[in-house]
C-alpha atoms as a PDB file:
ATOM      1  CA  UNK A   1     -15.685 -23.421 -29.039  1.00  0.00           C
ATOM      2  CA  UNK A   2     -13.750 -25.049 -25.951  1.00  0.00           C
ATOM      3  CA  UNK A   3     -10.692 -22.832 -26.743  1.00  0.00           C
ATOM      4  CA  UNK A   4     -13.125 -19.470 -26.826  1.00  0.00           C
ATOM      5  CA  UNK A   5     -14.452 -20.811 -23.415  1.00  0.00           C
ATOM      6  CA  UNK A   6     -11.547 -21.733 -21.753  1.00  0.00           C
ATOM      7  CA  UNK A   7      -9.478 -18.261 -23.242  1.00  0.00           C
ATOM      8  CA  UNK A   8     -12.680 -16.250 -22.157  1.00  0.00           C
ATOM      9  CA  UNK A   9     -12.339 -18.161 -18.796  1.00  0.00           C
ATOM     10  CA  UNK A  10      -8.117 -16.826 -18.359  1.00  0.00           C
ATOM     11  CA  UNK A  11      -9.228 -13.521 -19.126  1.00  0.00           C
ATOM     12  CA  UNK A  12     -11.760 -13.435 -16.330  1.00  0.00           C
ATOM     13  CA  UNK A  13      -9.804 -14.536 -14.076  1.00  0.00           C
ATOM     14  CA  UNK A  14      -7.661 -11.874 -15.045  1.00  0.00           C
ATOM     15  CA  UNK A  15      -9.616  -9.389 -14.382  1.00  0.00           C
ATOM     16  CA  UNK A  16     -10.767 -10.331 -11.104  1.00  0.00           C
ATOM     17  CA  UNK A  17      -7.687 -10.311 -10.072  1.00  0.00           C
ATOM     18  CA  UNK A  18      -6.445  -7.085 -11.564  1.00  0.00           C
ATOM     19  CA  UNK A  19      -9.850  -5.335  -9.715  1.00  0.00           C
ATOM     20  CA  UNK A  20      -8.739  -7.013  -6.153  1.00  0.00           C
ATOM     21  CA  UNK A  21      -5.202  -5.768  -6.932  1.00  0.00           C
ATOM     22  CA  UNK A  22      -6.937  -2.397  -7.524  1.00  0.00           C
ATOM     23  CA  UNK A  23      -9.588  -2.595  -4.546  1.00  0.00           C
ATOM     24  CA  UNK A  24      -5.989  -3.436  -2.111  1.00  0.00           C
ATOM     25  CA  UNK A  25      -4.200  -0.017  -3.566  1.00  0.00           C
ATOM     26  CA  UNK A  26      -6.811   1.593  -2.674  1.00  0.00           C
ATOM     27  CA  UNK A  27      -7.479   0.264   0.491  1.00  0.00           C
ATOM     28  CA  UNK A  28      -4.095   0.918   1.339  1.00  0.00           C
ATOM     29  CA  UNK A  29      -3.848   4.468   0.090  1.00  0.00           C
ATOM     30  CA  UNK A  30      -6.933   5.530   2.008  1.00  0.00           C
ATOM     31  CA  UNK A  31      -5.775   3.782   5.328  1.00  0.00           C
ATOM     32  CA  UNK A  32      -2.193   6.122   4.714  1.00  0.00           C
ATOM     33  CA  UNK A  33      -4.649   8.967   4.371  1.00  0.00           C
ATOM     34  CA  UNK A  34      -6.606   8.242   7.242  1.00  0.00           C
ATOM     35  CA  UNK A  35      -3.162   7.551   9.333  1.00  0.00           C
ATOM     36  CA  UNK A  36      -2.060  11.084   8.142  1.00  0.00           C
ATOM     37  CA  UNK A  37      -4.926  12.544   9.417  1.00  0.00           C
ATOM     38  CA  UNK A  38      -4.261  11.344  13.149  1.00  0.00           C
ATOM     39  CA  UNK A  39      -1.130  12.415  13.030  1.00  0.00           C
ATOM     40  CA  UNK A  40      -1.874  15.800  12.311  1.00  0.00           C
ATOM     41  CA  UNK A  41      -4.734  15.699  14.933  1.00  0.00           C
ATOM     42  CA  UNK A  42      -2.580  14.418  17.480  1.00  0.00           C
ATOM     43  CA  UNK A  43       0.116  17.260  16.635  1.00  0.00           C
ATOM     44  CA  UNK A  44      -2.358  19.356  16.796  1.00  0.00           C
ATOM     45  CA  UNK A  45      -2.987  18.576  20.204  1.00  0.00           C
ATOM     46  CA  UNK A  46       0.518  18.269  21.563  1.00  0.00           C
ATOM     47  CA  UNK A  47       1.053  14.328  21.841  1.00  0.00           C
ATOM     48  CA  UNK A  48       1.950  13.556  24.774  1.00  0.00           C
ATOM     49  CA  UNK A  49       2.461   9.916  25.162  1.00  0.00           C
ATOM     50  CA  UNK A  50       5.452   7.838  23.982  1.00  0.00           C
ATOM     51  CA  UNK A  51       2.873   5.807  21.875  1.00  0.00           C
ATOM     52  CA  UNK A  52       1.750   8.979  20.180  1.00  0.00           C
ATOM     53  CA  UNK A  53       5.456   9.804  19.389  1.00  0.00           C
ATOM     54  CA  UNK A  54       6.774   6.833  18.083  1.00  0.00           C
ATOM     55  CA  UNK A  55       3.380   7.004  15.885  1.00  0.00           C
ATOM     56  CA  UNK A  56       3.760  10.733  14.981  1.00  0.00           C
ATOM     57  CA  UNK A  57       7.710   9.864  13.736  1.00  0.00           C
ATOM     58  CA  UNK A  58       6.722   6.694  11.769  1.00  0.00           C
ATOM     59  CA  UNK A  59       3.787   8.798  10.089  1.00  0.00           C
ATOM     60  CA  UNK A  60       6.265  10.948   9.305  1.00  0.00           C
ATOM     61  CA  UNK A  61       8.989   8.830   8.062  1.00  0.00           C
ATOM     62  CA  UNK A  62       5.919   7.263   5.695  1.00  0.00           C
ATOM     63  CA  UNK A  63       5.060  10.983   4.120  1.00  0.00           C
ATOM     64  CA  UNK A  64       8.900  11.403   3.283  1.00  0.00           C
ATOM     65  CA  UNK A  65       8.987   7.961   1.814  1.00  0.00           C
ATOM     66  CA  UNK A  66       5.834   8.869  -0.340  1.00  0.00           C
ATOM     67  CA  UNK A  67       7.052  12.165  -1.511  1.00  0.00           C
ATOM     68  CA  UNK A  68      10.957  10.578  -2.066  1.00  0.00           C
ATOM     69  CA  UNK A  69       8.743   7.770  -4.377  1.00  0.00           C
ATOM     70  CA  UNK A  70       6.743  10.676  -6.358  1.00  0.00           C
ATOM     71  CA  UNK A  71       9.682  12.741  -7.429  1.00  0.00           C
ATOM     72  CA  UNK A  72      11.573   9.342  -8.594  1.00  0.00           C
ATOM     73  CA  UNK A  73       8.256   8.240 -10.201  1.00  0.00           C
ATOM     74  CA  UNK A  74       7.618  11.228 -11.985  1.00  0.00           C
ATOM     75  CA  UNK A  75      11.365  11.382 -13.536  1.00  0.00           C
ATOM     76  CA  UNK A  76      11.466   9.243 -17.308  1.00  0.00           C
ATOM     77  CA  UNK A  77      11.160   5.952 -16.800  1.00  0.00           C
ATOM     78  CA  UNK A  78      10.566   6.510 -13.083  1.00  0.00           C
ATOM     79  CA  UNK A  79       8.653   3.766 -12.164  1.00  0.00           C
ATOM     80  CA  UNK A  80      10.808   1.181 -13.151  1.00  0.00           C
ATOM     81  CA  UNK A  81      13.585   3.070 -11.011  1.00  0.00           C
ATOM     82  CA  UNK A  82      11.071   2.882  -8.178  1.00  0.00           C
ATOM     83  CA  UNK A  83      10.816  -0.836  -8.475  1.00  0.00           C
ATOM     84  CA  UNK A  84      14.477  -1.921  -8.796  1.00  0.00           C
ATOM     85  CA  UNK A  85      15.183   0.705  -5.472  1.00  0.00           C
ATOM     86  CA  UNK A  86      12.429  -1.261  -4.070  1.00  0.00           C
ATOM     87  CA  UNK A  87      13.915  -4.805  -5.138  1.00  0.00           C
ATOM     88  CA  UNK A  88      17.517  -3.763  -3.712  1.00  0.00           C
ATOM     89  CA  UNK A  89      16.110  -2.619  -0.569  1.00  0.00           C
ATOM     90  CA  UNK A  90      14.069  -5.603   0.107  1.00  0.00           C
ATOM     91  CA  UNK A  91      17.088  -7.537  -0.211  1.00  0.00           C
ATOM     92  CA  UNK A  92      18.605  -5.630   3.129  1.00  0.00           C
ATOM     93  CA  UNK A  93      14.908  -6.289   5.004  1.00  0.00           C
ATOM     94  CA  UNK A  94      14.266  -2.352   4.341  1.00  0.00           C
ATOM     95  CA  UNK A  95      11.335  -0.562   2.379  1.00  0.00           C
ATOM     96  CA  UNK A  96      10.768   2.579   0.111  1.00  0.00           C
ATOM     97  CA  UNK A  97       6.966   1.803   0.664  1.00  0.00           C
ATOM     98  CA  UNK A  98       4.630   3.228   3.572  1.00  0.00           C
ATOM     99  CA  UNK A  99       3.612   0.768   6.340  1.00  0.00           C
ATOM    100  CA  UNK A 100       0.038   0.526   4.790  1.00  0.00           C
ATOM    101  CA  UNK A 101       1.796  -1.100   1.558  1.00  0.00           C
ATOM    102  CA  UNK A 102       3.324  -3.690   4.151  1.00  0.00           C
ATOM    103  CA  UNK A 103       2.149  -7.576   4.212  1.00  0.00           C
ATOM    104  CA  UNK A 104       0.912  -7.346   7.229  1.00  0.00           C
ATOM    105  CA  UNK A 105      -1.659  -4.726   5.771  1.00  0.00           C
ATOM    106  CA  UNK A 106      -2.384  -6.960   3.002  1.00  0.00           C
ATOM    107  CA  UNK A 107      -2.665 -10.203   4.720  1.00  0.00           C
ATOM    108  CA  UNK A 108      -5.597  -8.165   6.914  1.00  0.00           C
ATOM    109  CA  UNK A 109      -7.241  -6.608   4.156  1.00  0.00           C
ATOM    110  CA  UNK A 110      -7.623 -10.073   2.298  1.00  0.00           C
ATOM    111  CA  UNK A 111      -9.192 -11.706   5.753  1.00  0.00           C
ATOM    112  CA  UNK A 112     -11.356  -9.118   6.323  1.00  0.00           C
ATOM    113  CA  UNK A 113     -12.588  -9.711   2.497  1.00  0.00           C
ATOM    114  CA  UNK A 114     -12.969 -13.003   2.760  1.00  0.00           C
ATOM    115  CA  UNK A 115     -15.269 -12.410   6.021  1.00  0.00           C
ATOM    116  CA  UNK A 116     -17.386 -10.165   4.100  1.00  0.00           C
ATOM    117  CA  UNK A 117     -17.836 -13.035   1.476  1.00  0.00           C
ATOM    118  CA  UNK A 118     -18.744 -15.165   3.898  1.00  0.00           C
ATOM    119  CA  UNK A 119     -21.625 -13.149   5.860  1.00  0.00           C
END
């Protein structure tokens, strides 16, 4: 009975941590959504300031980097492409991945979290 509990206990575990793993893709896919949506409303308007246009060109860079990922992901055995370009590009301090899949992303989405645990 202690080995049911304590396997039952892994595979809870598990899964709480496969749904926060889930809950952070999505978090991070909807804040590249909602960053894709000011860009176009501040093209839409004719940015003016340099902040706007250094935010306008790294939106920009992030849609090519998501549509470069798709293609390779949708080719046969795509997504384990995807991973080792990620893995060599990490090694040169670069990224395939949108800002919003950054650690600095993830490190605020798990504070914020944990503050809405706590209240």
């Amino acid at each position: 009975m202690r080995q049911y509990l304590s396997r039952l206990k892994r595979t809870m575990t598990n899964r709480e941590e496969i749904r926060e793993k889930i809950m952070l893709i999505k978090a991070q896919s909807h804040n590249e959504y909602k960053e894709t949506l000011m860009m176009l409303r501040l093209l839409y308007k004719q940015a003016k300031s340099d902040e706007e246009k250094v935010f306008i060109r790294q939106q920009a860079a992030d849609i090519i980097k998501i549509s470069i990922v798709i293609v390779i992901a949708a080719l046969p055995a795509g997504t384990l492409v995807v991973a080792f370009i990620e893995f060599g590009f990490r090694k040169i301090n670069r990224t395939i991945l949108p800002t919003s899949f950054s650690e600095e992303f993830k490190n605020a989405y798990s504070s914020s979290q944990k503050e809405n645990t706590l209240v």
